[in-house]
N, C-alpha and C. Protein backbone atom coordinates (compact mmCIF):
# COMPACT_ATOMS: atom_id res chain seq x y z
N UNK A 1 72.23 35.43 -33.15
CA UNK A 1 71.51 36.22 -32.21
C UNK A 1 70.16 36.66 -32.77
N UNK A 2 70.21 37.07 -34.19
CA UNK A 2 68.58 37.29 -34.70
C UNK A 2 67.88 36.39 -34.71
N UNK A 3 68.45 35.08 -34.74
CA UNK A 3 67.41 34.31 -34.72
C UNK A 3 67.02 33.83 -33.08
N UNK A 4 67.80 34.07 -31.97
CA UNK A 4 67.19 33.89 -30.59
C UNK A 4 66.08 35.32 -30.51
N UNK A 5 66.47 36.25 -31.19
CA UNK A 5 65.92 37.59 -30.72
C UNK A 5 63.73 37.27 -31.49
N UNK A 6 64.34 36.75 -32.71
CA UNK A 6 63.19 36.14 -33.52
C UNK A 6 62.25 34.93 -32.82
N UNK A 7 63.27 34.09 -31.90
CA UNK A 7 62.39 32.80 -31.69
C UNK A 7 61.90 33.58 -29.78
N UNK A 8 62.77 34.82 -29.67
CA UNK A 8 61.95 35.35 -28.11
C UNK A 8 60.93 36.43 -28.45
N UNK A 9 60.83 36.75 -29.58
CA UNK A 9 60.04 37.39 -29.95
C UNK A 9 58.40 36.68 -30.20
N UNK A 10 58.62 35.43 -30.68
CA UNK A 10 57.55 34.63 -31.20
C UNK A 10 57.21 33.82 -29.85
N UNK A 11 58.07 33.58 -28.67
CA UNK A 11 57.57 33.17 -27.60
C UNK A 11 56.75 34.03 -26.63
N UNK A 12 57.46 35.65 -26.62
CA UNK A 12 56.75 36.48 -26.36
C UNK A 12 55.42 37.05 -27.13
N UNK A 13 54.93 36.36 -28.21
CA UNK A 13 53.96 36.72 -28.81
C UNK A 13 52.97 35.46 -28.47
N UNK A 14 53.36 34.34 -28.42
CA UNK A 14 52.54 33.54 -28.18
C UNK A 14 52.00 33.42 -26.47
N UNK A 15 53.16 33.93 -25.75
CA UNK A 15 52.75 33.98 -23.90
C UNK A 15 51.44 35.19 -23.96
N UNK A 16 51.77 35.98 -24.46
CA UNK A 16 51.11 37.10 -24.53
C UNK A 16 49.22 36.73 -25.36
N UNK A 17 49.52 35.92 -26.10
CA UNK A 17 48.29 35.50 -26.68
C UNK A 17 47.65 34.49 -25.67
N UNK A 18 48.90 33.64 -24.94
CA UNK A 18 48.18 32.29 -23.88
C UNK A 18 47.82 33.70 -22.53
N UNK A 19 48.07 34.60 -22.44
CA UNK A 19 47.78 35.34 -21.31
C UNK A 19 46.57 36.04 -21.30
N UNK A 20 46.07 36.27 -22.67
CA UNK A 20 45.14 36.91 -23.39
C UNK A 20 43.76 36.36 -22.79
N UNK A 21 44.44 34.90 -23.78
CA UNK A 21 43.11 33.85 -23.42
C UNK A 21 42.76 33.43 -22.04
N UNK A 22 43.56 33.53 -21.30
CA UNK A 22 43.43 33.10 -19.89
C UNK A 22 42.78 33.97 -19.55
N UNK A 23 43.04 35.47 -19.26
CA UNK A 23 42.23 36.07 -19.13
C UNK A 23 40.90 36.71 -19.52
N UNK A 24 40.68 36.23 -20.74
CA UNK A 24 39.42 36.09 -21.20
C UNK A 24 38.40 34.89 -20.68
N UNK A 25 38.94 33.97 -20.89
CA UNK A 25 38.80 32.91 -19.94
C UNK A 25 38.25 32.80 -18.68
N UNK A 26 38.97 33.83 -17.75
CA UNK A 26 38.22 34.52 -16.23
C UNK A 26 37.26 35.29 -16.02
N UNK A 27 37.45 36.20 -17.33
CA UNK A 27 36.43 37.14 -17.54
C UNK A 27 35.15 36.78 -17.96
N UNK A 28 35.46 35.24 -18.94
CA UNK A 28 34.01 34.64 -19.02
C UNK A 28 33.16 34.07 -17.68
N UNK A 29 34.51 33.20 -17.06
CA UNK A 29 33.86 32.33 -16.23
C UNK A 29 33.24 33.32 -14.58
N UNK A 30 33.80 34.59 -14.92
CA UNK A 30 33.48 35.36 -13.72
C UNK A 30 32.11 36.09 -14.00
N UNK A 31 31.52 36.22 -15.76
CA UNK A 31 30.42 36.81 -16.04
C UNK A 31 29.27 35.64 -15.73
N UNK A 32 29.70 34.03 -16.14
CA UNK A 32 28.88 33.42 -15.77
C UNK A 32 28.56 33.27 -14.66
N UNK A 33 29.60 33.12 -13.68
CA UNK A 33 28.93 33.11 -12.09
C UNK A 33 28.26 33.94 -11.45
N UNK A 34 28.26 35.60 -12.11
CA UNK A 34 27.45 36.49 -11.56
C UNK A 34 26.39 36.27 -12.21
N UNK A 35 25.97 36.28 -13.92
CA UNK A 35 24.84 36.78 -14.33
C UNK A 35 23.88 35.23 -14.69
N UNK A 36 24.97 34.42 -14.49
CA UNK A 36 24.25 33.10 -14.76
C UNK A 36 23.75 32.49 -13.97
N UNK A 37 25.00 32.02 -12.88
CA UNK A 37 24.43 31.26 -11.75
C UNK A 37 23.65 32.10 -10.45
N UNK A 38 22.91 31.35 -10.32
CA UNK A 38 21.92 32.34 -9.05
C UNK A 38 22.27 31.38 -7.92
N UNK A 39 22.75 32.23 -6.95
CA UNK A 39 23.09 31.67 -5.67
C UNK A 39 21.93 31.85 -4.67
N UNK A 40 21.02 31.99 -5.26
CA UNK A 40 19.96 32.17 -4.51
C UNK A 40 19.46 33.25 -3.89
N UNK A 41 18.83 34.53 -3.68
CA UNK A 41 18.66 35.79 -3.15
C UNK A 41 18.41 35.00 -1.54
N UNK A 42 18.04 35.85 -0.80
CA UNK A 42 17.60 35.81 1.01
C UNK A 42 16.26 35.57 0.23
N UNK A 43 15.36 36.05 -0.27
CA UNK A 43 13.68 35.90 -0.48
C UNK A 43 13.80 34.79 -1.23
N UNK A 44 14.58 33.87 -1.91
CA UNK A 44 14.38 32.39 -2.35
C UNK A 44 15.08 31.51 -1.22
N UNK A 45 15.77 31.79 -0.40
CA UNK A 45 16.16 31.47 0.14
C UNK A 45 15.18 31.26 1.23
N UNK A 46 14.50 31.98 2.24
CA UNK A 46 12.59 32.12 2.76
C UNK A 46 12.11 31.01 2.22
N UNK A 47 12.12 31.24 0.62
CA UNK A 47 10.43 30.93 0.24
C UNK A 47 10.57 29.40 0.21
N UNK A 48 12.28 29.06 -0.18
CA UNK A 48 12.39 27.48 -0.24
C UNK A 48 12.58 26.91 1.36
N UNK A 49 12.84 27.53 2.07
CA UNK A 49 12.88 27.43 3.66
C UNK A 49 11.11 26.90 4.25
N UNK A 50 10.23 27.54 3.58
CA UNK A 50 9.22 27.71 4.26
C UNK A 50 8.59 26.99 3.37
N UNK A 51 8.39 26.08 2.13
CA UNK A 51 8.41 25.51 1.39
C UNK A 51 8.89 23.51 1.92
N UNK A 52 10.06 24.16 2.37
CA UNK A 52 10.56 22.74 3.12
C UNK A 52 9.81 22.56 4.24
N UNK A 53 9.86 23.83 4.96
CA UNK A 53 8.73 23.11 6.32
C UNK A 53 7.58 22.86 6.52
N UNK A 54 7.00 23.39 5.28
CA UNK A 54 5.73 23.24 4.79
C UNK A 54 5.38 21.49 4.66
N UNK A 55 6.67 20.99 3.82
CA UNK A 55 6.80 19.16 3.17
C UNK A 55 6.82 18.86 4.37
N UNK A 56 7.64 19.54 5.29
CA UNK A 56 8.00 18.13 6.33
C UNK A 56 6.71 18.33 7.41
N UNK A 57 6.27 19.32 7.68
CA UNK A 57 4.98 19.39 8.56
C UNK A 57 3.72 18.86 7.55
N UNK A 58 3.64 18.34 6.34
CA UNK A 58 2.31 17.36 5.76
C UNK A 58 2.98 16.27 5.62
N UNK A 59 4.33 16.17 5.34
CA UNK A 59 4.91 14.70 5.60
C UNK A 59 4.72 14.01 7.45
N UNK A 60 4.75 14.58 8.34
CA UNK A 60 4.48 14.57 9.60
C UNK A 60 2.63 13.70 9.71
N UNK A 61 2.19 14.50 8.61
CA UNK A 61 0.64 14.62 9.13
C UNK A 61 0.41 13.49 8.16
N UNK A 62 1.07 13.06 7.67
CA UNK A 62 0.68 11.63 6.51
C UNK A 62 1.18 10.52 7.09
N UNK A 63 2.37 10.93 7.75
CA UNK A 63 2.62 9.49 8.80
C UNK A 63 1.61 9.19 9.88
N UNK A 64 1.00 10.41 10.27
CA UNK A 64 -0.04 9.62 11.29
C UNK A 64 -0.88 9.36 11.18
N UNK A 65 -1.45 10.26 9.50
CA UNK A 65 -2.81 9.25 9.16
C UNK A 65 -2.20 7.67 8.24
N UNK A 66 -1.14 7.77 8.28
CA UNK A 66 -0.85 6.62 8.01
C UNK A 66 -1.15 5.21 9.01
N UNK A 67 -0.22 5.94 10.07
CA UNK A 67 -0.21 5.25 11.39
C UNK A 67 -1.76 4.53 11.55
N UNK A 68 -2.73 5.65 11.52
CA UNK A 68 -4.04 5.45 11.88
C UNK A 68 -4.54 4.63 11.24
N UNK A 69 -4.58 4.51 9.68
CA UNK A 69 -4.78 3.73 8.84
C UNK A 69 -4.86 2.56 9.30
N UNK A 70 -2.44 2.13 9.28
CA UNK A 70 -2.56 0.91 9.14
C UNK A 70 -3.26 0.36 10.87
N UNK A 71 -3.42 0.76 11.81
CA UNK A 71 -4.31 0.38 12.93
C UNK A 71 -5.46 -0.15 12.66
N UNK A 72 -6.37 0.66 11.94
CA UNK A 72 -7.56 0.34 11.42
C UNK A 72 -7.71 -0.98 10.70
N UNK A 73 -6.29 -1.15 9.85
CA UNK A 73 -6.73 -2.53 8.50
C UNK A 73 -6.27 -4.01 9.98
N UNK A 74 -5.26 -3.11 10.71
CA UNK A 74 -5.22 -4.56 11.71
C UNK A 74 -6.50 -4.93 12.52
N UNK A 75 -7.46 -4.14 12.87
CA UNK A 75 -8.79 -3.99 13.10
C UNK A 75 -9.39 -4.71 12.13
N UNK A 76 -9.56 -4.35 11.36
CA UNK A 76 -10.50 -4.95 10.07
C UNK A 76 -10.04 -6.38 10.01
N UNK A 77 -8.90 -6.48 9.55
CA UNK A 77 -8.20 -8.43 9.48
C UNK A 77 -8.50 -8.54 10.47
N UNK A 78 -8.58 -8.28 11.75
CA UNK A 78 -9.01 -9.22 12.90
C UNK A 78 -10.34 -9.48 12.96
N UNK A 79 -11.19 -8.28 12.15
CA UNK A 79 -12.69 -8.46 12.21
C UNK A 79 -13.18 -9.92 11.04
N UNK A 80 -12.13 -9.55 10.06
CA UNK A 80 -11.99 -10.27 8.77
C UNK A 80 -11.71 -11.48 8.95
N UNK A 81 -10.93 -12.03 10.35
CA UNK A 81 -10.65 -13.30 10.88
C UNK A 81 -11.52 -14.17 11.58
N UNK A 82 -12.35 -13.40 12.48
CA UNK A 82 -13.21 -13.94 13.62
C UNK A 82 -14.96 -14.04 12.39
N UNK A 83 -14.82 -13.49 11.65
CA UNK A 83 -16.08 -13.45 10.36
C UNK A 83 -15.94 -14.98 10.35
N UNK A 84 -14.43 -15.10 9.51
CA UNK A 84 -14.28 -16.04 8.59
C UNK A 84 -14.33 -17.37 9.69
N UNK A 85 -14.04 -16.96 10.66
CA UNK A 85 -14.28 -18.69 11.62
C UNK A 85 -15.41 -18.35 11.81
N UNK A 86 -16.73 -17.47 12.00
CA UNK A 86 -18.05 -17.92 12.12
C UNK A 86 -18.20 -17.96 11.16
N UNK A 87 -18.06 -17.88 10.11
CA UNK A 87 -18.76 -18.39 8.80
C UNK A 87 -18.62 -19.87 8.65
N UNK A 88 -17.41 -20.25 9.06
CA UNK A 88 -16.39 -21.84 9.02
C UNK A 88 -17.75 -22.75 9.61
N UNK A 89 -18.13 -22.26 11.34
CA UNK A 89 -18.59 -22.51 12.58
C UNK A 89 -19.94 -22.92 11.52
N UNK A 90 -20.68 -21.42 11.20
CA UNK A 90 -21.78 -21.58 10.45
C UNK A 90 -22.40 -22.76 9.31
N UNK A 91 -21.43 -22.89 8.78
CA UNK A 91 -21.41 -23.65 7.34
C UNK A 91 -21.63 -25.32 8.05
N UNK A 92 -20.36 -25.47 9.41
CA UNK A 92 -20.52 -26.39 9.49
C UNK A 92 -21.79 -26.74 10.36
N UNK A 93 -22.71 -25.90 11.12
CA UNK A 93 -23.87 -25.94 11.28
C UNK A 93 -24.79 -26.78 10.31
N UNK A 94 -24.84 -25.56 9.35
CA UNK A 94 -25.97 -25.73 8.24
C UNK A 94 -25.62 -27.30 7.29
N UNK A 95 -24.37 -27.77 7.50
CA UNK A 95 -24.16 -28.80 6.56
C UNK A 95 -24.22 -30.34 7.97
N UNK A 96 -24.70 -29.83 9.15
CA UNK A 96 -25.53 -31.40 10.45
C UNK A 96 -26.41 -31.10 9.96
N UNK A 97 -27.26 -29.77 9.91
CA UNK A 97 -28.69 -29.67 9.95
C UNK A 97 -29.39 -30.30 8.42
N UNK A 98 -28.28 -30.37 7.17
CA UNK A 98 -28.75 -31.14 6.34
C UNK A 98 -28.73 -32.42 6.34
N UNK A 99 -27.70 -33.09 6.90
CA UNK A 99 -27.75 -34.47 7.39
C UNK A 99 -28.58 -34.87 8.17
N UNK A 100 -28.98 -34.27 9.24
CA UNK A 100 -30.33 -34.85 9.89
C UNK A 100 -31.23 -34.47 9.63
N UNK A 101 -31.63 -33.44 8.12
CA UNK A 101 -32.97 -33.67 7.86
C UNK A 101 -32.64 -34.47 6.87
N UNK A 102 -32.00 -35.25 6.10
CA UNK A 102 -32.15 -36.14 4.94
C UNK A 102 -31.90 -37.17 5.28
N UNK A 103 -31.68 -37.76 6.72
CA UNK A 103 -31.81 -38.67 7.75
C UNK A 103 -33.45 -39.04 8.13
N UNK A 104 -33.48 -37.87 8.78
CA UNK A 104 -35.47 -37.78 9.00
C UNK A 104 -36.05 -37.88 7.81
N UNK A 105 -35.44 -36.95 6.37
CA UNK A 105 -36.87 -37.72 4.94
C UNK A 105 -36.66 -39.00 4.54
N UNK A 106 -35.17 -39.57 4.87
CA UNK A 106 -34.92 -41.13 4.64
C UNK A 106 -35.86 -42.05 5.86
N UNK A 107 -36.22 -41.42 6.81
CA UNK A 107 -36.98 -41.97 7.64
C UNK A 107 -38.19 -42.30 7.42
N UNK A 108 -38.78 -40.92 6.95
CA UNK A 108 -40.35 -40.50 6.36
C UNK A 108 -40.87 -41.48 5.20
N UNK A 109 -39.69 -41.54 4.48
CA UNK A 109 -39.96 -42.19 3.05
C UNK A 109 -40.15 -43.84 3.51
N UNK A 110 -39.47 -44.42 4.77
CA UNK A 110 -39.89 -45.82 5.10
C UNK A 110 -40.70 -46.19 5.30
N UNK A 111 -41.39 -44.71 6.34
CA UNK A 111 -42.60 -45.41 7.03
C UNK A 111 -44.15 -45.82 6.36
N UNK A 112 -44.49 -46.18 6.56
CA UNK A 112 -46.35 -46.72 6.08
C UNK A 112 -46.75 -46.05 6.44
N UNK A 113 -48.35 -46.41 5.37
CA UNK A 113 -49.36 -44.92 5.85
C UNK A 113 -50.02 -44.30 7.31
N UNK A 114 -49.92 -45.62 8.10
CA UNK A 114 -50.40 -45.50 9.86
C UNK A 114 -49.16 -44.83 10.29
N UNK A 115 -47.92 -45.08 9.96
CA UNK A 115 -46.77 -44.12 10.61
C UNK A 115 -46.35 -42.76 10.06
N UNK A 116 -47.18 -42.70 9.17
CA UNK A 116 -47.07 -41.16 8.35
C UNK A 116 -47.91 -40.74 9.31
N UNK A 117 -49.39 -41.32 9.04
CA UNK A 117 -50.27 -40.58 10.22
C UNK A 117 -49.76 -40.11 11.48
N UNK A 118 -49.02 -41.13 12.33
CA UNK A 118 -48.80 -40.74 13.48
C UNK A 118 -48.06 -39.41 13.22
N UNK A 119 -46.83 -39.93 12.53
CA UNK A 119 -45.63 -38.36 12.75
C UNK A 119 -46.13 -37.55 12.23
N UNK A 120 -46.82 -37.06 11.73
CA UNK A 120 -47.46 -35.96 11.21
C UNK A 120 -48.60 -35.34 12.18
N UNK A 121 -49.06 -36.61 12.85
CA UNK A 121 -50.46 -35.86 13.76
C UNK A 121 -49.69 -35.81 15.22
N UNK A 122 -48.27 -36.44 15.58
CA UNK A 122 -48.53 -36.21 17.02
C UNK A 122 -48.97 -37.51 17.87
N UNK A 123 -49.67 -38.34 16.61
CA UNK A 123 -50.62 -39.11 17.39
C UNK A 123 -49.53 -40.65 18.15
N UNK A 124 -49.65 -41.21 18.69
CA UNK A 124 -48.83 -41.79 19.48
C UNK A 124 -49.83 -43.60 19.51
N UNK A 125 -48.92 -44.46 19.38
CA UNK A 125 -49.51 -45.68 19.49
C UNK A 125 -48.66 -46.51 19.85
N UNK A 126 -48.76 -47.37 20.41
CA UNK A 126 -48.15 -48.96 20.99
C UNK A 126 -47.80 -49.57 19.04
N UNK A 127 -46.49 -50.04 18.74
CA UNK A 127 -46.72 -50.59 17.50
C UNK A 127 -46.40 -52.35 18.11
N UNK A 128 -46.50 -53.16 17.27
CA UNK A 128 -46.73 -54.09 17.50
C UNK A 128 -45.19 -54.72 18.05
N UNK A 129 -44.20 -53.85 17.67
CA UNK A 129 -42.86 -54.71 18.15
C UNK A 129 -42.43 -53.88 19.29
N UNK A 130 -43.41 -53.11 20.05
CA UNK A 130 -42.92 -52.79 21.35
C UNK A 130 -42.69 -51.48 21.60
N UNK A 131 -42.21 -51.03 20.16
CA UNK A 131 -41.29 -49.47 20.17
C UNK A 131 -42.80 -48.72 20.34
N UNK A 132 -42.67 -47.43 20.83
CA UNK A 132 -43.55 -46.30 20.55
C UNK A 132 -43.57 -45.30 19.82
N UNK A 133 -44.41 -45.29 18.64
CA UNK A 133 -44.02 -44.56 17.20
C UNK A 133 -44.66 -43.36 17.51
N UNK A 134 -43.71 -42.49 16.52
CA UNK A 134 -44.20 -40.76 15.92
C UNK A 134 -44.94 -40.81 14.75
């Protein structure tokens, strides 16, 4: 019997120590939730309220200068498109107008000195094979 009285004695000393800790245990985790964790006051609670609507009313105002934006660059590429075919249009202009003048100096360079004269003055003559020269 002394020794059940001994081994309820040492169980009751050790429940009593696991009861200890447990409740120390609560007492910690109940100091941290008050003095540690911040659940937020009502005035952080405001300031992050008005904070958020603040983001989402310049997030609002960035989508539509967004919007506006990308309108504009589809503007521009279309301006950027109709350029680039008159430039195309252009180029291929300027690259007849070199062919028929290096047509006409291949011409210039044939003629003799009476047919220089003419194309140069205007002046106009019967040539001997019928044609009527510049």
């Amino acid at each position: 019997m002394l020794i059940e009285q001994k081994a309820l004695k040492k169980w009751e000393v050790q429940m009593s120590k696991g009861i200890i800790a447990f409740i120390l245990f609560l007492v910690f985790n109940f100091i941290v939730l008050v003095f540690v964790v911040d659940y937020g006051s009502s005035a952080d609670n405001d300031s992050y309220e008005r904070e958020l609507t603040s983001l989402k009313d310049e997030n609002k105002q960035l989508k539509s200068i967004n919007a506006t934006i990308d309108l504009e660059l589809t503007v521009l590429d279309q301006s950027n498109d109709s350029l680039r075919s008159a430039l195309k249009v252009e180029n291929e202009i300027t690259a007849q107008i070199k062919i028929e003048r290096d047509e006409k100096m291949d011409d210039i360079n044939g003629m003799d000195n009476n047919e220089l004269y003419g194309f140069f003055s205007n002046f106009k003559t019967d040539r001997a094979n019928g044609r009527n020269g510049h």
